[in-house]
Protein backbone atom coordinates (compact mmCIF):
# COMPACT_ATOMS: atom_id res chain seq x y z
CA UNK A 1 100.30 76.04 122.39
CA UNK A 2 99.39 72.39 123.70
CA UNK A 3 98.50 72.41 127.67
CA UNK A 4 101.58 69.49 128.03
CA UNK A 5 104.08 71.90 127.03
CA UNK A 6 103.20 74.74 128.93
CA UNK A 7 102.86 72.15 131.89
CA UNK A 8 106.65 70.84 131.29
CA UNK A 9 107.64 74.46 130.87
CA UNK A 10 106.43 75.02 134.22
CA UNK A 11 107.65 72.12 136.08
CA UNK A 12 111.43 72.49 134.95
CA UNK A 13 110.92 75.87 136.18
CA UNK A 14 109.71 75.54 139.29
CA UNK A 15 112.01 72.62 139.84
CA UNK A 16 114.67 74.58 138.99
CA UNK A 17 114.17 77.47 141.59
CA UNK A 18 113.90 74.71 144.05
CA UNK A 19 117.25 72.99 143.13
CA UNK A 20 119.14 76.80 143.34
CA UNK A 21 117.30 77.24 146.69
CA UNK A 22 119.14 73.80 147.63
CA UNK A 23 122.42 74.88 146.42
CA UNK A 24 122.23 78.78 148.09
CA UNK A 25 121.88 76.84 151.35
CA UNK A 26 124.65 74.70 151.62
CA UNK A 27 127.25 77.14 149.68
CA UNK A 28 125.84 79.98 153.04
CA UNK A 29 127.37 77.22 155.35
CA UNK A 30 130.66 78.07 153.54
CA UNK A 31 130.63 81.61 152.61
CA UNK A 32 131.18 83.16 155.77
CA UNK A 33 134.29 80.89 156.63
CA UNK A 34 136.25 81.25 152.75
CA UNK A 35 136.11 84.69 150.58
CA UNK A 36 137.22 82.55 147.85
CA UNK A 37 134.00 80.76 148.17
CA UNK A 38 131.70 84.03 148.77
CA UNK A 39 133.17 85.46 145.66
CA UNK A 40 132.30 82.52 143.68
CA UNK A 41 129.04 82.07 145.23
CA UNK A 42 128.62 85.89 144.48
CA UNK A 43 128.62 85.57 140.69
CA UNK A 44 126.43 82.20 141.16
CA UNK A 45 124.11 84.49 141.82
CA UNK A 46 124.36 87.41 139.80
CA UNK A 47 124.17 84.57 136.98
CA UNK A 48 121.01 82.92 138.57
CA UNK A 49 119.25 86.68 139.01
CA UNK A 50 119.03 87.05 135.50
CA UNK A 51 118.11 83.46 134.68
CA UNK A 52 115.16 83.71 137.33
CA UNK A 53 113.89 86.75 135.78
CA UNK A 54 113.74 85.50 132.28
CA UNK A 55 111.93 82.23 133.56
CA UNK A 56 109.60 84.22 135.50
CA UNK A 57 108.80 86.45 132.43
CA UNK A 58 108.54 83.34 130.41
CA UNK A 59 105.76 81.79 132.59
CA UNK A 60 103.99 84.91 132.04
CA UNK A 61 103.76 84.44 128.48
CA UNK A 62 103.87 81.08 127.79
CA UNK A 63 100.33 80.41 126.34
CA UNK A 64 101.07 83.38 123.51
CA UNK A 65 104.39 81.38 122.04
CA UNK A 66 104.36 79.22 119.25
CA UNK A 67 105.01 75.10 120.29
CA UNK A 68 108.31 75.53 118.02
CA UNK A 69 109.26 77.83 120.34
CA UNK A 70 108.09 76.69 123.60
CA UNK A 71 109.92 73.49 122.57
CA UNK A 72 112.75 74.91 121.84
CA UNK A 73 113.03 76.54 125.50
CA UNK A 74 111.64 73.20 127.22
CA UNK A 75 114.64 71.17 125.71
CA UNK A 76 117.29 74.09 126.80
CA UNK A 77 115.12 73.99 130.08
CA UNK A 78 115.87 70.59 131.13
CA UNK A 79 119.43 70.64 130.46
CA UNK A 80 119.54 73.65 133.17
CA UNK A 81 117.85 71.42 135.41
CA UNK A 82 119.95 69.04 134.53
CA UNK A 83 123.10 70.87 135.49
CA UNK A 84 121.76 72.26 138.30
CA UNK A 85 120.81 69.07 139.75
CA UNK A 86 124.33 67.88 139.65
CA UNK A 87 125.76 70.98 141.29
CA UNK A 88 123.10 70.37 144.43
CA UNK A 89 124.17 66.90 144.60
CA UNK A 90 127.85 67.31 144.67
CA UNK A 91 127.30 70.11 146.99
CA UNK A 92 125.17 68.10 149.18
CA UNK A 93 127.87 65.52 149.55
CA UNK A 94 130.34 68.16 151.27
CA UNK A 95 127.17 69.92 153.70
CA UNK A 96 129.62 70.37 156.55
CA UNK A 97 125.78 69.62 158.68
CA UNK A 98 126.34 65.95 157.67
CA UNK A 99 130.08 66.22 159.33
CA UNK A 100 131.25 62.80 161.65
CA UNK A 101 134.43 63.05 162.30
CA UNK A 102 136.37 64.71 165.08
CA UNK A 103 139.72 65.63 166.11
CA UNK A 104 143.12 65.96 163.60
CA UNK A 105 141.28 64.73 160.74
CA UNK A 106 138.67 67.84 160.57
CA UNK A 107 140.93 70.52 159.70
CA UNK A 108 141.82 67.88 156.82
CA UNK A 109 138.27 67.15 156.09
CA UNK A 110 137.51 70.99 155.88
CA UNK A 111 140.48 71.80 153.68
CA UNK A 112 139.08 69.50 151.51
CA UNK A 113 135.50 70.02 151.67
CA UNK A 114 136.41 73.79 150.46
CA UNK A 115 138.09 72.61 147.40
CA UNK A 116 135.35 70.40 146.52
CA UNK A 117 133.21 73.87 147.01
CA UNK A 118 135.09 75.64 145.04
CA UNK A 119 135.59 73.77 142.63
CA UNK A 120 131.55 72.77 141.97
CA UNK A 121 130.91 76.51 141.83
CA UNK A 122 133.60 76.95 139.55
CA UNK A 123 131.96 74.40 136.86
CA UNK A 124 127.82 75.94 137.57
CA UNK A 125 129.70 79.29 136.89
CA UNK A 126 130.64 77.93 133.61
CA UNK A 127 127.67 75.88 132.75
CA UNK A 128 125.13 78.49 133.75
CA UNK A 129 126.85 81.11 131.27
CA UNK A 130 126.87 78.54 128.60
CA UNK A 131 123.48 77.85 129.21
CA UNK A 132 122.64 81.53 129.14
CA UNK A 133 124.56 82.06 125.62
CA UNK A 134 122.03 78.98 124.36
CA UNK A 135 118.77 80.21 125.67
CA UNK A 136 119.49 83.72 125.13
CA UNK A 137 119.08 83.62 121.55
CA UNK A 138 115.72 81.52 121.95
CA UNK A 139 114.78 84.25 124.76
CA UNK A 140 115.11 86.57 122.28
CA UNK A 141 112.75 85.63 119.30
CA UNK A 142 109.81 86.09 122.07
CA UNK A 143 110.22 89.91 120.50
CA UNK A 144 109.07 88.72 117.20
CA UNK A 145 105.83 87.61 119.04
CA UNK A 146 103.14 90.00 118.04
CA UNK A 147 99.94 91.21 120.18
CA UNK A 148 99.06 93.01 123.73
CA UNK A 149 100.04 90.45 125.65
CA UNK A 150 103.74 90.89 125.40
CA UNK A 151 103.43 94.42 125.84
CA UNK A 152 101.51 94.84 128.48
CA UNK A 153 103.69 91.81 130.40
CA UNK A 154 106.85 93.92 129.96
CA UNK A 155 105.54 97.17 130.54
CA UNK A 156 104.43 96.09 133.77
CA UNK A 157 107.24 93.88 134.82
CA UNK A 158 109.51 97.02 134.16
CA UNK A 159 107.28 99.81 134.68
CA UNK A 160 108.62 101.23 131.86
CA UNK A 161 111.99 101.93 132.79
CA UNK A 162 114.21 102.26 129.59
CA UNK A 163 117.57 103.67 131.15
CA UNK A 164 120.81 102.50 130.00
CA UNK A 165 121.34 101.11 133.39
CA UNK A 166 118.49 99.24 134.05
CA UNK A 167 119.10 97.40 130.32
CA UNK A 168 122.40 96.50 131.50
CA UNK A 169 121.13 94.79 134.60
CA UNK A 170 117.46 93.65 133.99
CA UNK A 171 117.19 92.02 130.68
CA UNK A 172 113.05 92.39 130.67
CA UNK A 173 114.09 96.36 130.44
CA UNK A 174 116.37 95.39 127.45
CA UNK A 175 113.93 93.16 125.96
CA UNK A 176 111.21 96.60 126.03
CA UNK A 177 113.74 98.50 124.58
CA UNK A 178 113.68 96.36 121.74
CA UNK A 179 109.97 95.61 121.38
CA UNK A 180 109.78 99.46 121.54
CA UNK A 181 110.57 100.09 118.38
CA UNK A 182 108.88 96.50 116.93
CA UNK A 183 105.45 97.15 118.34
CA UNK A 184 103.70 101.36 117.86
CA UNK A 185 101.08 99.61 120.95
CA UNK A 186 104.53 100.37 123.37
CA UNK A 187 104.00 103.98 124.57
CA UNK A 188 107.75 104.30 125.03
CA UNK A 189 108.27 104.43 121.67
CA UNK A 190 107.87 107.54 121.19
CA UNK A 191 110.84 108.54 123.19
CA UNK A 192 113.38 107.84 121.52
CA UNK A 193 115.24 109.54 119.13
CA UNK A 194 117.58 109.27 116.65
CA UNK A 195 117.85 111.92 114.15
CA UNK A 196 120.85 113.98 114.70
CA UNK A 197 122.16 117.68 114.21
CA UNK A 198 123.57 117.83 110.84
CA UNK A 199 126.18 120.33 112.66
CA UNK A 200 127.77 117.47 114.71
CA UNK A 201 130.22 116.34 111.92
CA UNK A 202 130.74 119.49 111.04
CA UNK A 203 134.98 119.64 110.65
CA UNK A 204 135.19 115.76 111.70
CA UNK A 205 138.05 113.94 110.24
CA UNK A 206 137.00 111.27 107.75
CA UNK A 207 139.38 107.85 107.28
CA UNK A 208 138.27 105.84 104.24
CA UNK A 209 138.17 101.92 105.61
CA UNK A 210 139.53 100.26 102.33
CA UNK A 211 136.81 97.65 100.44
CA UNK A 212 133.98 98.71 102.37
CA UNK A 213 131.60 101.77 101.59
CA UNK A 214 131.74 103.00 105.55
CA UNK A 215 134.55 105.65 106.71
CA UNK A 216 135.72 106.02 109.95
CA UNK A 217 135.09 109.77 111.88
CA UNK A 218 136.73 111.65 114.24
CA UNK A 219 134.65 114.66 115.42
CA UNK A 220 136.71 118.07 116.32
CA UNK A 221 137.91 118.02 120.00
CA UNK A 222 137.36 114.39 120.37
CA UNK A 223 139.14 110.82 120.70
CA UNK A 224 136.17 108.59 119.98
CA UNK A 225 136.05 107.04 116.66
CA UNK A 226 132.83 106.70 115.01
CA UNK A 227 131.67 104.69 112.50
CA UNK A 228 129.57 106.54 108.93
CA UNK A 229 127.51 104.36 106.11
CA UNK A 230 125.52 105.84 103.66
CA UNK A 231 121.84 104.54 102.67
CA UNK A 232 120.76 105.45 98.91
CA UNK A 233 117.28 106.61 98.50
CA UNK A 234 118.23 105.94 94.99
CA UNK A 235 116.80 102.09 94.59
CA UNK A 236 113.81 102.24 96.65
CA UNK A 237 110.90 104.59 98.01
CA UNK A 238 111.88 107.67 99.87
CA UNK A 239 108.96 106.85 102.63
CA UNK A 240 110.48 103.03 102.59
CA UNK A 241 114.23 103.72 103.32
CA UNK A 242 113.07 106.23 105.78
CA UNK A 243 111.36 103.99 107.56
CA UNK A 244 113.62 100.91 107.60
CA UNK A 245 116.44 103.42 108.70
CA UNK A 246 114.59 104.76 111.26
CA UNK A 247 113.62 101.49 112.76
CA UNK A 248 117.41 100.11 112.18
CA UNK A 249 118.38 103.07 113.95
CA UNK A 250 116.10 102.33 117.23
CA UNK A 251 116.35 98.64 117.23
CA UNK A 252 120.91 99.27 117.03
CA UNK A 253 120.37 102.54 119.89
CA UNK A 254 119.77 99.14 122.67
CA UNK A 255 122.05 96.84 121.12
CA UNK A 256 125.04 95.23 123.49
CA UNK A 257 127.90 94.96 120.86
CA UNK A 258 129.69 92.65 122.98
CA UNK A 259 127.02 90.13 122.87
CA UNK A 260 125.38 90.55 119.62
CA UNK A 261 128.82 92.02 117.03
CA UNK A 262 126.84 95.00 115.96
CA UNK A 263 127.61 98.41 116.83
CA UNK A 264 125.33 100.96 118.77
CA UNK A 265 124.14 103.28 116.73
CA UNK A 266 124.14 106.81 118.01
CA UNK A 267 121.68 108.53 115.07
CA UNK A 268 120.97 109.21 111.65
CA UNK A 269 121.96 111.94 109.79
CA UNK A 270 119.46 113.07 106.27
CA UNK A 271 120.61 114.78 103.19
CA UNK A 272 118.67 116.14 100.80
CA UNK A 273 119.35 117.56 97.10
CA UNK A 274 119.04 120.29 95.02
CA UNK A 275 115.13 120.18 94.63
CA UNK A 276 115.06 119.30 98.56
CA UNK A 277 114.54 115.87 98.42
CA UNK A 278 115.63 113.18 100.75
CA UNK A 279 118.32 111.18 98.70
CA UNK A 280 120.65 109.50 101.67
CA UNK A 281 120.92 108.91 105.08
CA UNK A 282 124.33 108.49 107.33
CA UNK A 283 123.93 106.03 109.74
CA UNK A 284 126.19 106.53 112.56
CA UNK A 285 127.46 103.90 114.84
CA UNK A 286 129.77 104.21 118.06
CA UNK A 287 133.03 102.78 117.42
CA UNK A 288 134.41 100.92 120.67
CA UNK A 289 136.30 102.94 123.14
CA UNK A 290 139.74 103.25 123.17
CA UNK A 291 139.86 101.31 119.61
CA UNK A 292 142.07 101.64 116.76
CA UNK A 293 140.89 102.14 113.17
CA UNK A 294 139.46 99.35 112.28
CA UNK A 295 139.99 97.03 108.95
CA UNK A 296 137.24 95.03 107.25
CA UNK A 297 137.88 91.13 107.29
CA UNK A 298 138.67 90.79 103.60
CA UNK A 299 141.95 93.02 104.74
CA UNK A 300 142.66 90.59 107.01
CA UNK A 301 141.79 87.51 104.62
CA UNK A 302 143.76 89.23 101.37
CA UNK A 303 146.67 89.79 104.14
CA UNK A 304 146.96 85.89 104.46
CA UNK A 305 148.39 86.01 107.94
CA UNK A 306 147.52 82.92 109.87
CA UNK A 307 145.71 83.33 113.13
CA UNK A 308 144.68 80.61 115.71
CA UNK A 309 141.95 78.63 115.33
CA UNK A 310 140.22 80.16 118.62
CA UNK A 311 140.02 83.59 116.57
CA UNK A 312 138.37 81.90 113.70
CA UNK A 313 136.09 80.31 115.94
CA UNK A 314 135.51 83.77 117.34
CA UNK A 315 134.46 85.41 114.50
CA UNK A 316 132.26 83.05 113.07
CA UNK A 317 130.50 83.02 116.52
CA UNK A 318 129.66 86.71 116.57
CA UNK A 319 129.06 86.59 112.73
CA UNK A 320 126.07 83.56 113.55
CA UNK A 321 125.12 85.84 116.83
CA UNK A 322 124.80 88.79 114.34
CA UNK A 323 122.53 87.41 111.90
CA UNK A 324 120.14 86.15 114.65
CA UNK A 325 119.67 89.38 116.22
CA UNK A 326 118.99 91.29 113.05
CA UNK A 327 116.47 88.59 111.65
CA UNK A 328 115.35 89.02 115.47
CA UNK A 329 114.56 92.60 115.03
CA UNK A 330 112.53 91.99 111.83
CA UNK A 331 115.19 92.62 109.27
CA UNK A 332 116.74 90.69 106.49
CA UNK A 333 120.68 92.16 106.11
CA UNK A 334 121.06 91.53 102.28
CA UNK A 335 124.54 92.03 102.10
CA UNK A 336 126.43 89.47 103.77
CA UNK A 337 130.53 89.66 102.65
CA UNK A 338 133.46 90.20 104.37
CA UNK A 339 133.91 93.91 103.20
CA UNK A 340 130.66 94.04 105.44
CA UNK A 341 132.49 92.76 108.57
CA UNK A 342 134.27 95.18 110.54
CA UNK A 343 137.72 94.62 112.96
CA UNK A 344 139.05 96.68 115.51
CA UNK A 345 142.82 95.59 116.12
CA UNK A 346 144.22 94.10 119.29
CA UNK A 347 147.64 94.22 118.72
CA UNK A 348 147.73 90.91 118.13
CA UNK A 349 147.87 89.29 114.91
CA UNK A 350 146.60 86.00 115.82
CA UNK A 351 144.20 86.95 117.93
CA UNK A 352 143.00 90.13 116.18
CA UNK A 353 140.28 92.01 117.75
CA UNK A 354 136.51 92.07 118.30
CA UNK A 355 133.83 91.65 114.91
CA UNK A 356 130.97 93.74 114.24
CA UNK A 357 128.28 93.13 110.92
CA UNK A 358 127.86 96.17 109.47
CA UNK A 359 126.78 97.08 105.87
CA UNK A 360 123.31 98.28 106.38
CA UNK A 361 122.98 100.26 102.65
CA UNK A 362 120.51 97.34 101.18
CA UNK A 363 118.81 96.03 104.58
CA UNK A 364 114.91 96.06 104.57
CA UNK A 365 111.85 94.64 106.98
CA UNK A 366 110.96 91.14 106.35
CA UNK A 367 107.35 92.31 105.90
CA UNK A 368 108.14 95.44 102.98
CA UNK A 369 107.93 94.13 99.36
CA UNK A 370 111.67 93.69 98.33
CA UNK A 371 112.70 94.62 94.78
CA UNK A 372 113.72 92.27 92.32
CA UNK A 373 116.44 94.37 90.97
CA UNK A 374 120.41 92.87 91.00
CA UNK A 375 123.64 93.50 89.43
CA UNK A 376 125.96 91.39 87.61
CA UNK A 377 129.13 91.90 89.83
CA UNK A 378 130.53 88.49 90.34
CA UNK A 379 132.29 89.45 93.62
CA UNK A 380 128.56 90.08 94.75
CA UNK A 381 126.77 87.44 93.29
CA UNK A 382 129.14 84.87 95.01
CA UNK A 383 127.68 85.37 98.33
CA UNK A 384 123.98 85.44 96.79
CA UNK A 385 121.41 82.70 97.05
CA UNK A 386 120.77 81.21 93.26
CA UNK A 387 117.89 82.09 93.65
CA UNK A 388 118.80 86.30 94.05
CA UNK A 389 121.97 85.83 91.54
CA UNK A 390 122.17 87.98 88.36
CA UNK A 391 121.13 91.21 86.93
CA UNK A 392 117.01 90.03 87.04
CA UNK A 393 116.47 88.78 90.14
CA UNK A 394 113.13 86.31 90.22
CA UNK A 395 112.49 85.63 93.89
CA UNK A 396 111.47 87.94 96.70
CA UNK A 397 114.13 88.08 99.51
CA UNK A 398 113.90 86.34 102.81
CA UNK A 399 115.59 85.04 105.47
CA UNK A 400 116.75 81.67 104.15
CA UNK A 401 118.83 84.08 101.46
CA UNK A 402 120.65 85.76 104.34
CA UNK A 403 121.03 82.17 105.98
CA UNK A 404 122.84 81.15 102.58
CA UNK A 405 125.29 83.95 102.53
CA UNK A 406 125.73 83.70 105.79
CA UNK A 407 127.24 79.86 104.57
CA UNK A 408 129.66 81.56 102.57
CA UNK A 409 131.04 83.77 104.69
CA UNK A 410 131.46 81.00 107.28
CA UNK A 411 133.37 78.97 104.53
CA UNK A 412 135.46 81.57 103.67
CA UNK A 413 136.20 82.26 107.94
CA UNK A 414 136.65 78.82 108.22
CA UNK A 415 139.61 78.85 105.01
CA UNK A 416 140.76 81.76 106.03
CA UNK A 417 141.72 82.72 102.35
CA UNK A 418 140.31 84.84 100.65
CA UNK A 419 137.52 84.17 97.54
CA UNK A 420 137.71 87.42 95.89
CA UNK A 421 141.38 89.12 94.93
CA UNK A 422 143.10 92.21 94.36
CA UNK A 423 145.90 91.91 92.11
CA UNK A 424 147.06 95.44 93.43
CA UNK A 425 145.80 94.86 97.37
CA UNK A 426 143.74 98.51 96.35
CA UNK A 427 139.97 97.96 96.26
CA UNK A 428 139.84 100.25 93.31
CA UNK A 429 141.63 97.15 91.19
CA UNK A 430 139.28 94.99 89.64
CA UNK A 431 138.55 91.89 91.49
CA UNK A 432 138.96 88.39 90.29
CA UNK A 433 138.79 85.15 92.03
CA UNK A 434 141.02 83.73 94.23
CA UNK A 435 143.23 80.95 94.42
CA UNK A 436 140.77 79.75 97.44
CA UNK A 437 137.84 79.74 95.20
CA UNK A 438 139.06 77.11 92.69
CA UNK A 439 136.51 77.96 90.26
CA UNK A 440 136.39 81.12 87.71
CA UNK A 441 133.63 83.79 88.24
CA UNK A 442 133.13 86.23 85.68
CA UNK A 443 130.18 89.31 85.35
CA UNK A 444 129.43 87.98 82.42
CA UNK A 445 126.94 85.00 83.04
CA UNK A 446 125.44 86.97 85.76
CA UNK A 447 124.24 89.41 82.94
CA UNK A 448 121.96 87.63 81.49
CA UNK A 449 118.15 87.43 82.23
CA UNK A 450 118.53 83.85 83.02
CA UNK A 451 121.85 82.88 84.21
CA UNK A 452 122.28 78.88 84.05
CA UNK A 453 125.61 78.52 86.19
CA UNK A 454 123.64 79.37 89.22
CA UNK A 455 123.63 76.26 90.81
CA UNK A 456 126.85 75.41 89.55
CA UNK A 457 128.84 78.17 92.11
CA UNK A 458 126.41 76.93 94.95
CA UNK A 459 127.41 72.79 94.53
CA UNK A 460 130.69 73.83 93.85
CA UNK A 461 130.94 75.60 97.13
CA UNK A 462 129.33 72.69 98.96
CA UNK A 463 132.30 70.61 97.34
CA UNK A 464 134.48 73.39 98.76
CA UNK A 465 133.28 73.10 102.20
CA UNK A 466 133.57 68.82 102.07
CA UNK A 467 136.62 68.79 101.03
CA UNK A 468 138.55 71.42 102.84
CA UNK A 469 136.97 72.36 106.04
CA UNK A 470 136.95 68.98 107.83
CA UNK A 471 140.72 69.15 108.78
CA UNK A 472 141.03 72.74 109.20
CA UNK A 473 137.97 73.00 111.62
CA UNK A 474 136.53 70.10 112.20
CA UNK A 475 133.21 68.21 111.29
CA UNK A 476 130.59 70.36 113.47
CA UNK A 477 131.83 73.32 111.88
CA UNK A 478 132.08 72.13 108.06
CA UNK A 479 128.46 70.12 108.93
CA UNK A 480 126.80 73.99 110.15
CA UNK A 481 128.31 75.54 106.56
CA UNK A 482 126.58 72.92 104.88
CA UNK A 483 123.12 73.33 106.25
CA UNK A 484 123.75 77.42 105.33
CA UNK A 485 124.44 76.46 101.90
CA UNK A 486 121.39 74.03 101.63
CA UNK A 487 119.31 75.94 103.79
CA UNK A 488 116.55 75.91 100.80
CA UNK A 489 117.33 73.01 99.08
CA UNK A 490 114.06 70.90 99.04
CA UNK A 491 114.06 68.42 101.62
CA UNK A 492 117.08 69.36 102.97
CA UNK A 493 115.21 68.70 106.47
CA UNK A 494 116.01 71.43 108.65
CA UNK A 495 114.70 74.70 106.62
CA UNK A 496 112.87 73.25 104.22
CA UNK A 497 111.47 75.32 101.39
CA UNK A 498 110.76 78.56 101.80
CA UNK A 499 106.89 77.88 101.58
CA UNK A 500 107.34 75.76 104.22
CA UNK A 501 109.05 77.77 106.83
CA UNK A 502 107.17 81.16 106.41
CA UNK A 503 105.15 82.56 109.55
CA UNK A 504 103.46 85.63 110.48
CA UNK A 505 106.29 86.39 113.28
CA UNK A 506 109.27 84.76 111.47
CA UNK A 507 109.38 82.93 114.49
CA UNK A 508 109.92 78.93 112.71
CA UNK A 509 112.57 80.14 110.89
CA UNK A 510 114.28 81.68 113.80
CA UNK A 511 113.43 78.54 115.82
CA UNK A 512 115.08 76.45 113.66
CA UNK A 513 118.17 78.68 112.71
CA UNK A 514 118.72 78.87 116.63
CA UNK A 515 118.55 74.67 117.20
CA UNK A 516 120.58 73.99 113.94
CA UNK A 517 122.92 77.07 113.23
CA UNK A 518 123.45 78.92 116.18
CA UNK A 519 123.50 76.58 119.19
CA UNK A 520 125.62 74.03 117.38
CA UNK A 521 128.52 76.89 116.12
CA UNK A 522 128.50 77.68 119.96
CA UNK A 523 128.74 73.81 120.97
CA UNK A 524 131.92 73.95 119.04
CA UNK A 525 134.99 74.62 121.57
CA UNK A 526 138.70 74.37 120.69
């Protein structure tokens, strides 16, 4: 990493700290004298604890990043200084120190003054947590950074401290967690766990969740819902799938659902066959508390009930968030669709309730050689790069393939219709295209060894997206589904080829999927 960028890095830091040291000494004038105020000022700083310690554990690091990176961070950097320096300065302006007048007009003076307060810290409050929603995912991809130096930096900032409760207040001790299971130079590794007792589901209640492979559990003598999908051993190496799952397994024990839309997993579960051999594993995933069974989001798409554009916006948000954090952890998903995308109802039909990826049965690491085996389903193949379409697949599988199905899904969100139907509403009918889709799809040219209509299904969804997106969601949205879709085009100037955007870490790609995917889907308010 160039010296200049570490030395910008470093100044919008440290001038940062400064301008929240300005601000905590005006808003002490106040807090004493308004609990309003103190309240505000309260969460001001809960907000500004966590920012410090991620800067501080940033400087630490710094020379180990990539300049992608680092860049990335300097430009979110000096918007927070940005936005902090226009809090101080409006706060500044109603320093009760600087105070003239006397007589009637103070207790008029004050009364205003204290509105102007509260109403600064009202606006930091929200631009520091959109700030942190942009620079967490950035924040992040510092896990993907390989070597000692990261390692040792955590360990010691933490001291090692992997509790549940220090990961929900001290994100360096989440960040470990993580790493944990990313890096075998972490001693902590080795404590965690995640193969279960095969007697725990013993006489659990199974609920099938119709056009997805996962079931919902109930365990005897308890409320909480839990969440079961199956990994075949069947398509890959036994020591492979045992590995991945095991890693998945760690990686989804220190997830926060809330922030990321993936569940917590609470363990694996083997079976073995006849001759003793390992030929699936259960994942199982905590279910949220107090939830209902939940419904996949083609349920809700096939349903065709409309819901507000806020809830669209919603899900596509978590959806994006999801994708980062498993590419994040080292994994490419493989199986982006909407049977994949699990919702727990609200009550509310417009509003529904909170998203969660799941669909972890093809998932691998980045770095393990993928096979080039496919299938001809259509309803599959639709949400497949061209390049991983068909029966005999020809590329190796990487991020930018994710990144394209990803595109779809989005698409489809952003419609909210549904591409693939059942004539019957049962998933055991056979599928056919929907009335969305405008195009026919059949199993049939994805049979062959080379299938020509490849690009064909990939321009015509770029049509799709042109066409119909702009008045339903608007530009920014249509414009991110787009760069999805064309996300390995050549010269499509963001991804680039695929040659062009591979790295030891996977950092470049995540770089650029957080500058031109993520951050502008969260820009995007309604």
């Amino acid at each position: 990493m160039s010296a200049e960028l570490a030395l910008a890095v470093i100044g919008l830091v440290e001038g940062s700290i400064k301008l929240v040291r300005k601000i905590r000494t005006t808003c002490k004038t106040y807090r004493n004298a308004d609990e309003e105020i103190n309240e505000k000022f309260v969460l001001v700083e809960s907000l500004w604890v966590k920012i410090e310690t991620q800067l501080g554990f940033l400087g630490k690091v710094l020379g180990h990043l990539t300049d992608d990176l680092v860049q990335s961070q300097l430009d979110l950097l000096q918007r927070l200084k940005g936005k902090l320096g226009q809090a101080a300065s409006r706060l500044e302006e109603v320093d009760p120190k600087k105070a003239t007048n006397k007589g009637k007009t103070v207790d008029i003076l004050r009364k205003w003054k204290f509105a102007l307060v509260k109403s600064s810290l009202d606006e930091l409050i929200t631009q520091l947590e959109g700030w942190q929603q942009r620079f967490d995912p950035t924040w992040y991809l510092m896990i993907l950074v390989s070597g000692k130096v990261l390692d040792t930096a955590l360990l010691k900032s933490t001291g090692g401290d992997l509790s549940q409760s220090s990961q929900n207040s001290n994100p360096l001790s989440k960040m470990l967690a993580i790493r944990s299971t990313l890096s075998p130079e972490v001693a902590t590794q080795s404590k965690l766990h995640v193969t279960l007792s095969p007697d725990g589901l013993k006489a659990a209640q199974e609920f099938p969740i119709p056009f997805t492979t996962a079931k919902t559990v109930m365990r005897a003598g308890s409320s909480n819902l839990l969440i079961v999908e199956r990994v075949s051993c069947a398509s890959r190496t036994t020591s492979q799938v045992k590995t991945d799952v095991g890693s998945l397994a760690k990686k989804l024990q220190n997830v926060d659902p809330d922030s990321f839309g993936l569940l917590r997993c609470k363990g694996i579960l083997k079976h073995h066959d006849s001759a003793n051999k390992l030929s699936a594993i259960d994942v199982v995933y905590h279910a949220p508390s107090d939830c209902q069974l939940p419904r996949t989001l083609r349920h809700y798409l096939l349903k065709q009930n409309p819901v507000s554009l806020s809830t669209v916006m919603r899900i596509a948000k978590q959806l994006v968030r999801s994708v980062h954090y498993v590419h994040t952890c080292g994994f490419v998903h493989k199986n982006l669709r909407p049977e994949n995308i699990l919702i727990f109802p609200s009550g509310d039909d417009l509003s529904l309730g909170h998203s969660f990826l799941i669909g972890f049965t093809e998932f691998r690491n980045e770095n393990f050689q993928t096979n080039l085996h496919g299938d001809a389903a259509w309803q599959r193949n639709l949400y497949r790069h061209p390049q991983r379409q068909g029966a005999f697949v020809l590329e190796r599988y990487v991020m930018q393939h994710d990144i394209y199905s990803l595109g779809v899904c989005l698409l489809e969100i952003g419609l909210w219709r549904s591409f693939v139907w059942y004539p019957t509403h049962d998933d055991n009918a056979t599928p056919v295209p929907g009335m969305a889709l405008g195009f026919s799809c059949s199993d049939e040219e994805f049979a062959t060894k080379h299938p020509t209509d490849q690009q064909r299904i990939k321009e015509q969804l770029v049509a799709l997206a042109e066409k119909e997106l702009p008045p339903r969601v608007g530009d920014a949205y249509t414009n991110v589904v787009i760069s999805c879709l064309r996300c390995l085009d050549p010269g499509n100037g963001i991804f680039g080829t695929e040659a062009g955007l591979t790295d030891e870490d996977g950092v470049t790609v995540g770089v650029k999927f957080v500058e031109h995917i993520l951050s502008s889907i969260i820009e995007i308010s309604v």
